[in-house]
C-alpha atoms as a PDB file:
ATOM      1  CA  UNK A   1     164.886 113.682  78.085  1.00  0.00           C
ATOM      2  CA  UNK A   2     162.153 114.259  75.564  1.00  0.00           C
ATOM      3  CA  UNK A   3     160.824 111.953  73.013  1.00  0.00           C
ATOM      4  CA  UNK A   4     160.338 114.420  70.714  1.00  0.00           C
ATOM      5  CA  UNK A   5     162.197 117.686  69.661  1.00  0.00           C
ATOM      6  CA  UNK A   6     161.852 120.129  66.723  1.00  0.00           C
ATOM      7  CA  UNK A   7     165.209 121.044  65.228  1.00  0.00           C
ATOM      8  CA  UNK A   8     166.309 123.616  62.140  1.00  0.00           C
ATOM      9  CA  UNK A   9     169.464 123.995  59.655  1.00  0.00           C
ATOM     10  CA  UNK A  10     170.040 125.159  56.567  1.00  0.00           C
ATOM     11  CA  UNK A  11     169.239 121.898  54.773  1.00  0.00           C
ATOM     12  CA  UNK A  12     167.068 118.631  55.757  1.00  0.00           C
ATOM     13  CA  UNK A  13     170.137 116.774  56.557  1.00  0.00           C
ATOM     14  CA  UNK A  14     171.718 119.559  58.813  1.00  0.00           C
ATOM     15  CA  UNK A  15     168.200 120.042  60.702  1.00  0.00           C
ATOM     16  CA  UNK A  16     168.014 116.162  61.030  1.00  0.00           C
ATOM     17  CA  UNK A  17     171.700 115.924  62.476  1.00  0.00           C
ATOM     18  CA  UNK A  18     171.216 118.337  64.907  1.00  0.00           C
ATOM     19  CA  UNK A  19     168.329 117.098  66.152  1.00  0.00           C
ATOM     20  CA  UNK A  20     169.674 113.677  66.676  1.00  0.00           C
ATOM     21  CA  UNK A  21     172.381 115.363  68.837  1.00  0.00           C
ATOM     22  CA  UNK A  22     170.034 116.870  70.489  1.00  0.00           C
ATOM     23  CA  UNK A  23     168.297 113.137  71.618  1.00  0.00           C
ATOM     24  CA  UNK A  24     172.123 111.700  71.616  1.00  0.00           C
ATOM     25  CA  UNK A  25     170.565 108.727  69.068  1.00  0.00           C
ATOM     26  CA  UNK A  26     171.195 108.052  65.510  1.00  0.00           C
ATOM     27  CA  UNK A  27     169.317 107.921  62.998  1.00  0.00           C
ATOM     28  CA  UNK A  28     168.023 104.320  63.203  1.00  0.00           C
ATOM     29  CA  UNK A  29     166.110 105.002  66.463  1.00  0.00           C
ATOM     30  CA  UNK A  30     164.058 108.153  65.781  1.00  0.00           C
ATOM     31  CA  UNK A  31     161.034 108.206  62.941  1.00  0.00           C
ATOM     32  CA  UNK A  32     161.844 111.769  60.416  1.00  0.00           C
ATOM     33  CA  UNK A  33     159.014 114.330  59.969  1.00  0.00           C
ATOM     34  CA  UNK A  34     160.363 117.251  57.382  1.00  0.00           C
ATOM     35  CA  UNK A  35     158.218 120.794  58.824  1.00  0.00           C
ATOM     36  CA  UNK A  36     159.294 122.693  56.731  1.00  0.00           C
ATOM     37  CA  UNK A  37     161.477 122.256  53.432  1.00  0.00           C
ATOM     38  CA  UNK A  38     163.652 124.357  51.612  1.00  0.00           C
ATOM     39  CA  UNK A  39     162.155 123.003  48.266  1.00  0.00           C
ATOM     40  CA  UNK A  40     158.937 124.414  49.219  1.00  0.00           C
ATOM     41  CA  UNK A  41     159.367 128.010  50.077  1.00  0.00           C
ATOM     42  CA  UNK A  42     157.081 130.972  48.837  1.00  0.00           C
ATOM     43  CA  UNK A  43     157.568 133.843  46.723  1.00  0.00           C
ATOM     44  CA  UNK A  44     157.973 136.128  49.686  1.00  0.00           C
ATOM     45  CA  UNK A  45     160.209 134.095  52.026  1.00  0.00           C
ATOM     46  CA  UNK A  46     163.054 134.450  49.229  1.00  0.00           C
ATOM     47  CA  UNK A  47     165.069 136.978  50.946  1.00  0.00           C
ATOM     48  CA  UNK A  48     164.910 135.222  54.435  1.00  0.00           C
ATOM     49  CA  UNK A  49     167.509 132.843  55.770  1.00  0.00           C
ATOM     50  CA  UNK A  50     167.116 129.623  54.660  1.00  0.00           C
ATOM     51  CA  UNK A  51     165.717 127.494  57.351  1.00  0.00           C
ATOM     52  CA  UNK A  52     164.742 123.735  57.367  1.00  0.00           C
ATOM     53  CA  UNK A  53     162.656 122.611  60.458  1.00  0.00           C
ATOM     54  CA  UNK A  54     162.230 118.915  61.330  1.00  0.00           C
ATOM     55  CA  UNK A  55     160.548 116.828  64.238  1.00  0.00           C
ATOM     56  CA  UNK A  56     162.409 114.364  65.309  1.00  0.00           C
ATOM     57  CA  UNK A  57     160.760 111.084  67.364  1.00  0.00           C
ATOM     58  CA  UNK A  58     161.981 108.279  69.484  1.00  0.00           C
ATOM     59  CA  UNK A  59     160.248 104.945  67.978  1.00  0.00           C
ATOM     60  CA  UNK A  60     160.376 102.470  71.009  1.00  0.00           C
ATOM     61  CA  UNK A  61     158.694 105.736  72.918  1.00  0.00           C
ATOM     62  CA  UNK A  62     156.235 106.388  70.364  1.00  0.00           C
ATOM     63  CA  UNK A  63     155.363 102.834  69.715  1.00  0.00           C
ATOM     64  CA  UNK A  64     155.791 102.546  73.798  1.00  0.00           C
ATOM     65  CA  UNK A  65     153.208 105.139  74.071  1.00  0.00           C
ATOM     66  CA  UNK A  66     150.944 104.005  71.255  1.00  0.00           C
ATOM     67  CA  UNK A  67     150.554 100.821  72.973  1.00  0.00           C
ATOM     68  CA  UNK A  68     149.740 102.152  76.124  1.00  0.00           C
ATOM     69  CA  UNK A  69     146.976 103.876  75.218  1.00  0.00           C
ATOM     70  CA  UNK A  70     145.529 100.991  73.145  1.00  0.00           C
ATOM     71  CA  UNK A  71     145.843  99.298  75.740  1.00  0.00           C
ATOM     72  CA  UNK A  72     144.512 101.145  78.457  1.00  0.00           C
ATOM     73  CA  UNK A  73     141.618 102.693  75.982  1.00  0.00           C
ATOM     74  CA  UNK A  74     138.626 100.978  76.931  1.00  0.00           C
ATOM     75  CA  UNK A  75     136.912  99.538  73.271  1.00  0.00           C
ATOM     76  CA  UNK A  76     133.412 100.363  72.832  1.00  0.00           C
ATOM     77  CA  UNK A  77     131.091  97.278  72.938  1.00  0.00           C
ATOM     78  CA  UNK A  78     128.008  96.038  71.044  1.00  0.00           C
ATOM     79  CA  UNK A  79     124.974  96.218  72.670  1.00  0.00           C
ATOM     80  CA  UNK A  80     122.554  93.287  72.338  1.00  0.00           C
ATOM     81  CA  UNK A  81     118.950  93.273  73.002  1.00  0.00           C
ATOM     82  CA  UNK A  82     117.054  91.487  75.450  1.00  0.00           C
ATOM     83  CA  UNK A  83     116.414  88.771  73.008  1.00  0.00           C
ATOM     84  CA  UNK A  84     119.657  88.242  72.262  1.00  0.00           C
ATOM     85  CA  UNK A  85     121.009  88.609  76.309  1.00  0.00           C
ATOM     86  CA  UNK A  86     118.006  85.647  76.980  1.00  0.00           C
ATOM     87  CA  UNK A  87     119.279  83.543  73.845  1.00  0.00           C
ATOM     88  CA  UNK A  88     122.929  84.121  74.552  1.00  0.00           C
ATOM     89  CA  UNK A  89     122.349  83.117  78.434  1.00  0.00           C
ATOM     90  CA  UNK A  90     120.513  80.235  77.361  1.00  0.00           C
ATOM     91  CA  UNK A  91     123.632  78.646  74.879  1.00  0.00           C
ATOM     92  CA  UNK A  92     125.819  78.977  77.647  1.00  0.00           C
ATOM     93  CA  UNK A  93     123.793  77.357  80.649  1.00  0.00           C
ATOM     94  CA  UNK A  94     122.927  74.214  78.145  1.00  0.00           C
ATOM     95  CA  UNK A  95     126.515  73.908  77.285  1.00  0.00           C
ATOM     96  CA  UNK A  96     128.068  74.180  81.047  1.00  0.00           C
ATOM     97  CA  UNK A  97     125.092  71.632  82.364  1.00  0.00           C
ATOM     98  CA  UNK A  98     126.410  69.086  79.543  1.00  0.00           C
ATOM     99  CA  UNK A  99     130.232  69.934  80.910  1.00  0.00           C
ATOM    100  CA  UNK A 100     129.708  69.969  84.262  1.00  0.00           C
ATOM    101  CA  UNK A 101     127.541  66.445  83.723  1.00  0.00           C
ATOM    102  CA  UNK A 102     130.855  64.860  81.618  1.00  0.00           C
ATOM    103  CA  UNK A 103     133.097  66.228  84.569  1.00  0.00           C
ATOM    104  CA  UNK A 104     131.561  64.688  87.271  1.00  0.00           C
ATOM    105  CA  UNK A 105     132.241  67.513  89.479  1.00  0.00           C
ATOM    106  CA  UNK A 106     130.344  69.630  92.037  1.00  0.00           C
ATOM    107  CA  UNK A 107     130.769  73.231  90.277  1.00  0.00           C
ATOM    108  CA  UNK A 108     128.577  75.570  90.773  1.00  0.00           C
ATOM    109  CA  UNK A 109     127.683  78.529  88.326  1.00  0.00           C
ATOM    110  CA  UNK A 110     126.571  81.691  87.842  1.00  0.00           C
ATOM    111  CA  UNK A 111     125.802  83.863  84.676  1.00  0.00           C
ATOM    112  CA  UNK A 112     125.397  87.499  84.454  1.00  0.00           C
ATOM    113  CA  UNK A 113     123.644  88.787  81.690  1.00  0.00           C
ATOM    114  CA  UNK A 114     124.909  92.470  80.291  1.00  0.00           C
ATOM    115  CA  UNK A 115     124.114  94.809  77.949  1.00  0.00           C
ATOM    116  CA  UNK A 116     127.461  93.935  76.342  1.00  0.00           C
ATOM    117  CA  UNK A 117     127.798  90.146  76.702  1.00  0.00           C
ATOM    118  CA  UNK A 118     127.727  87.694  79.698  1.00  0.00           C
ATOM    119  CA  UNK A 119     129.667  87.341  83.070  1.00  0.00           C
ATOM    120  CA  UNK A 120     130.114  83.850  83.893  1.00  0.00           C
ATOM    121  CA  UNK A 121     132.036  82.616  87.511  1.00  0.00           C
ATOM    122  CA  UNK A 122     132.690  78.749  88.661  1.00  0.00           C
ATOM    123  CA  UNK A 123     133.266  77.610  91.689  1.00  0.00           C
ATOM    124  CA  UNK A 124     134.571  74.613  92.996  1.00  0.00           C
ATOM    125  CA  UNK A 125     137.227  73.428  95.431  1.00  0.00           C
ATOM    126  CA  UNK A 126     138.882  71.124  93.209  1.00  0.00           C
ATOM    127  CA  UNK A 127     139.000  72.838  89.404  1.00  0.00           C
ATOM    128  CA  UNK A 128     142.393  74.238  89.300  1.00  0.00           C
ATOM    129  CA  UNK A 129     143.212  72.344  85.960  1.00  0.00           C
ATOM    130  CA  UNK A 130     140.201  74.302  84.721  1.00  0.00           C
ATOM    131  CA  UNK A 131     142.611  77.572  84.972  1.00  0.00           C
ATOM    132  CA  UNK A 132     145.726  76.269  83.742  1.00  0.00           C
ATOM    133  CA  UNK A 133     149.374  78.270  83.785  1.00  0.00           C
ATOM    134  CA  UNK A 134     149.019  81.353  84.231  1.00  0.00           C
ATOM    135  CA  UNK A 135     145.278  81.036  83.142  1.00  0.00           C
ATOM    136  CA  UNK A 136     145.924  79.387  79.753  1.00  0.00           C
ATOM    137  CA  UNK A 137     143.015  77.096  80.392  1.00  0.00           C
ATOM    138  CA  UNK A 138     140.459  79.286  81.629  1.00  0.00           C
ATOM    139  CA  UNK A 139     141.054  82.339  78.371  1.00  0.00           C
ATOM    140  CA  UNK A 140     140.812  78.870  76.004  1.00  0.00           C
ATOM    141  CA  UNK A 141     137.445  78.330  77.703  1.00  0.00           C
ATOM    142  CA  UNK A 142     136.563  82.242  77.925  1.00  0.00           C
ATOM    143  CA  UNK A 143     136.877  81.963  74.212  1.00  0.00           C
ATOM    144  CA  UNK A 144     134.653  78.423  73.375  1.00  0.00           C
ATOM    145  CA  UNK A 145     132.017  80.396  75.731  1.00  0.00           C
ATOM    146  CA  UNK A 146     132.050  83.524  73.649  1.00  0.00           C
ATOM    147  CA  UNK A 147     131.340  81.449  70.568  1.00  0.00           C
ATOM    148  CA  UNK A 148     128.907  78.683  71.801  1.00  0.00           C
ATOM    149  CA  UNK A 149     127.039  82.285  73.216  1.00  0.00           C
ATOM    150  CA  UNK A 150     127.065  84.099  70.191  1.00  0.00           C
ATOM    151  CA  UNK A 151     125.294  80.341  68.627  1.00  0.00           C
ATOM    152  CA  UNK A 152     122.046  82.268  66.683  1.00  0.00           C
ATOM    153  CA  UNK A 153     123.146  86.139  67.321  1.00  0.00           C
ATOM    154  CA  UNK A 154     124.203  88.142  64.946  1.00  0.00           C
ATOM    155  CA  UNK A 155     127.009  89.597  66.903  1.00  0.00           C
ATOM    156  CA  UNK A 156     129.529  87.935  68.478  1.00  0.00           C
ATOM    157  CA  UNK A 157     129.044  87.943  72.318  1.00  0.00           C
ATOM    158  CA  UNK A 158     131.510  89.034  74.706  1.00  0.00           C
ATOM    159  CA  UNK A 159     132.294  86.237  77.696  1.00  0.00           C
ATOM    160  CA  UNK A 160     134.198  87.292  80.723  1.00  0.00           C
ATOM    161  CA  UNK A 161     134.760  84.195  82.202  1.00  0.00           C
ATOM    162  CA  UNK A 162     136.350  83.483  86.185  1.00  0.00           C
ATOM    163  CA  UNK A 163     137.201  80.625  87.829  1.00  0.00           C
ATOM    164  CA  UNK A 164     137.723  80.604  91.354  1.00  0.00           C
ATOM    165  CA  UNK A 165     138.396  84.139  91.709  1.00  0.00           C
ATOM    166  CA  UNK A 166     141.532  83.863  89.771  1.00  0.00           C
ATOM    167  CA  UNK A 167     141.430  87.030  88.114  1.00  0.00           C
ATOM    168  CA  UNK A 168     140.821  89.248  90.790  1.00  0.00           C
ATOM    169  CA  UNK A 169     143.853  86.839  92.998  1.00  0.00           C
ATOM    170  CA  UNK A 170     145.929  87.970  89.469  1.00  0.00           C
ATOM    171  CA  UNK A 171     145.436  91.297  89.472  1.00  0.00           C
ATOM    172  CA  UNK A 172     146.926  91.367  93.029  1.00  0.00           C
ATOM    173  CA  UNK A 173     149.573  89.601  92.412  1.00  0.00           C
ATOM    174  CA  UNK A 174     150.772  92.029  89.143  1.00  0.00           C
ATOM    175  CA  UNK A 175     150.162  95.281  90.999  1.00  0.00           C
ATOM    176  CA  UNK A 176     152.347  94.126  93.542  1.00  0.00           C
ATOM    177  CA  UNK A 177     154.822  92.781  90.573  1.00  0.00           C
ATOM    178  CA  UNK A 178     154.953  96.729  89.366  1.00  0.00           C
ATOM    179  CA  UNK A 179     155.556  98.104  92.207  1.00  0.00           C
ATOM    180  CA  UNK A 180     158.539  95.705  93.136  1.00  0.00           C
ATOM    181  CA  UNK A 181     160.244  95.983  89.774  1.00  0.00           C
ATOM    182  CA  UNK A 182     159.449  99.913  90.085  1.00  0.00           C
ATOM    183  CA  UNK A 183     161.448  99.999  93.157  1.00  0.00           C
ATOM    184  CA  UNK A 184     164.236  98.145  91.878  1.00  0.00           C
ATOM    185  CA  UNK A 185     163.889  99.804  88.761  1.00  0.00           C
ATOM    186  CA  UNK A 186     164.533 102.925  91.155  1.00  0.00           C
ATOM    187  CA  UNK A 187     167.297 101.583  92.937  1.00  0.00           C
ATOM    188  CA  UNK A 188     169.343 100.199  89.991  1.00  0.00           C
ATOM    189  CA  UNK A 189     168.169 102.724  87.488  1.00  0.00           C
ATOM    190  CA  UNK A 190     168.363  99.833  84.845  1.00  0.00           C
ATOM    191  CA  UNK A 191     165.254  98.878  82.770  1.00  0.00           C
ATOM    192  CA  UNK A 192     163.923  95.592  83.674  1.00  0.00           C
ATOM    193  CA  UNK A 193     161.844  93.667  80.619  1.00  0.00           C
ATOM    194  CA  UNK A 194     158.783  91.601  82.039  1.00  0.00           C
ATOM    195  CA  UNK A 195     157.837  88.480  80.696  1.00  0.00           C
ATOM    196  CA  UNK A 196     155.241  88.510  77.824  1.00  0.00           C
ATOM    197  CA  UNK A 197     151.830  88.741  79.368  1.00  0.00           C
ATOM    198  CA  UNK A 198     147.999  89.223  77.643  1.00  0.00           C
ATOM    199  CA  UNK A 199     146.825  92.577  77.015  1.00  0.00           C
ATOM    200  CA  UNK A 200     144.838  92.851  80.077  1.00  0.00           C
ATOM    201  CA  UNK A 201     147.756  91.642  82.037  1.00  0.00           C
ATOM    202  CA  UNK A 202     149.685  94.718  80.538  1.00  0.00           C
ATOM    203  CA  UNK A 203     147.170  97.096  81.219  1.00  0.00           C
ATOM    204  CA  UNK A 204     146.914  96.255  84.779  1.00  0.00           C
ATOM    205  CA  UNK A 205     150.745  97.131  85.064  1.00  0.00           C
ATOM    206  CA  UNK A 206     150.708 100.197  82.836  1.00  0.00           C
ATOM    207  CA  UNK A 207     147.606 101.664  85.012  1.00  0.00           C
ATOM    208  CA  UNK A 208     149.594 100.396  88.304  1.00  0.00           C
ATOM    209  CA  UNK A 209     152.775 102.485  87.261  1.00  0.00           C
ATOM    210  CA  UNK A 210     150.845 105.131  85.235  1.00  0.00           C
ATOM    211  CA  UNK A 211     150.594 107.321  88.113  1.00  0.00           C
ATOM    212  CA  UNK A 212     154.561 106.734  89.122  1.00  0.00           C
ATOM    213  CA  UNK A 213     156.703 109.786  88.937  1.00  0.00           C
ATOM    214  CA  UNK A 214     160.114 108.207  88.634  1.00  0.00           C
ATOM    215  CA  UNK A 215     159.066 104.840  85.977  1.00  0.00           C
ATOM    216  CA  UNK A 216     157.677 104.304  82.532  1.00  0.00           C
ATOM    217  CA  UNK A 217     156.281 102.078  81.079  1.00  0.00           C
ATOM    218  CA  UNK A 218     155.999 100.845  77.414  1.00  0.00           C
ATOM    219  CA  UNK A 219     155.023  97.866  75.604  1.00  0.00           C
ATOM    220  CA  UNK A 220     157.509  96.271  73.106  1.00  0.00           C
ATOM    221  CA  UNK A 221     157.244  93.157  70.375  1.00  0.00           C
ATOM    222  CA  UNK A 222     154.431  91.330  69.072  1.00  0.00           C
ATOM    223  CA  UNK A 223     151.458  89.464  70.431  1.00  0.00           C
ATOM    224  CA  UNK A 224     151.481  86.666  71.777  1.00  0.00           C
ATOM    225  CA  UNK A 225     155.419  87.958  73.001  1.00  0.00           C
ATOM    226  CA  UNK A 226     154.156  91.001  73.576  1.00  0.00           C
ATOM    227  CA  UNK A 227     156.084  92.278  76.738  1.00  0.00           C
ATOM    228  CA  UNK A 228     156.595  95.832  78.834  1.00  0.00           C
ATOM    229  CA  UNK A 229     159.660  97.260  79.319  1.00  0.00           C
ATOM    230  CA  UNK A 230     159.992  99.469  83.185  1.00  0.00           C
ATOM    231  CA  UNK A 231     162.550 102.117  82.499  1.00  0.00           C
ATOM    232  CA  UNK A 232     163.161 105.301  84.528  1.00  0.00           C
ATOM    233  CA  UNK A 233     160.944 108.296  83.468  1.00  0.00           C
ATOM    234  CA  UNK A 234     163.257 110.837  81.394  1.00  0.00           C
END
């Protein structure tokens, strides 16, 4: 079934009805867009039947579909200078010296400098608390890095921070997530509602299932409960 149809009648109200039994929904679950209105009809159109046209739109699939392509839309970055790469590198390696120092642990480092920010990886075999549930941990750190970095800069600079691997190991483990709940999703033809994950979590299942024929996906309620929603494809 479509998300969207176009339907007519004689008034707003009759177009609107019969468009909602075209989608089999009421009113409550579709957002109202009035084409064409009988209150606004030209000198010329006077002898013609009276016709109202209407487009008529699912929410959850608009909103569904809206956040999918936020989502998956990759944002444009600022670019920082060579001055500011040097500077942003050099906030970060004082700051994980003095950490590593405090923690008394053998962790070793790298940085990446980009055009867009800094990569930064640790390594270590005992650091798991640095990660946290489900990575808790390690975004709270990605986050003191980004602003300890940006220390001086104008902008604020980006910090993609890994620990261990963990994000790649992650990623694994949610592509093969989508494609078991896509298969039961398939076999039960019942939606199944994931737990709620980050945005980059989310877009690693939309782009998994993106390319499905018989699932959907759409994201539904607000950060950080955000969630997504596998339904079969109407």
């Amino acid at each position: 079934m479509d998300n969207k149809v176009i339907a007519e009648g004689k008034t707003t109200n009759e177009a609107i009805e019969n468009g909602l039994k075209m989608l089999k929904v009421s009113k409550n679950k579709v957002n109202i867009k009035v084409l064409e209105n009988e209150d606004k009809r030209s000198f010329f159109s006077i002898l013609a039947p009276r016709v109202v046209k209407v487009e008529l739109t699912l929410k959850e699939q608009e909103d569904g579909n809206r956040s999918k392509e936020r989502e998956i839309k990759v944002k444009r970055e600022i670019q920082l200078t060579n001055e500011e790469q040097e500077k942003a590198y050099e906030n970060v390696e004082k700051f994980l010296k003095e950490l590593i120092e405090k923690l008394d642990e053998d962790i070793q480092y790298t940085i990446k400098r980009e055009n867009d920010g800094l990569t930064v990886n640790l390594n270590s075999e005992n650091i798991g608390y640095l990660i946290g549930y489900r990575g808790e941990t390690l975004y709270g750190m990605q986050n003191i890095l980004s602003a300890i970095a940006s220390k001086g800069i104008e902008n604020r600079v980006r910090v993609l921070l890994d620990i261990e691997d963990y994000k790649q190991k992650r990623e694994k483990t949610l592509e093969e997530l989508a494609e078991k709940v896509a298969k039961t999703v398939i076999r039960t033809r019942k939606s199944i509602k994931l737990e709620p994950m980050r945005a980059y979590e989310r877009k690693i299942i939309h782009s998994k299932l993106q390319e499905n024929e018989k699932v959907e996906t759409t994201s539904v309620g607000e950060e950080p409960n955000r969630r997504i929603i596998v339904s079969i494809k109407k």
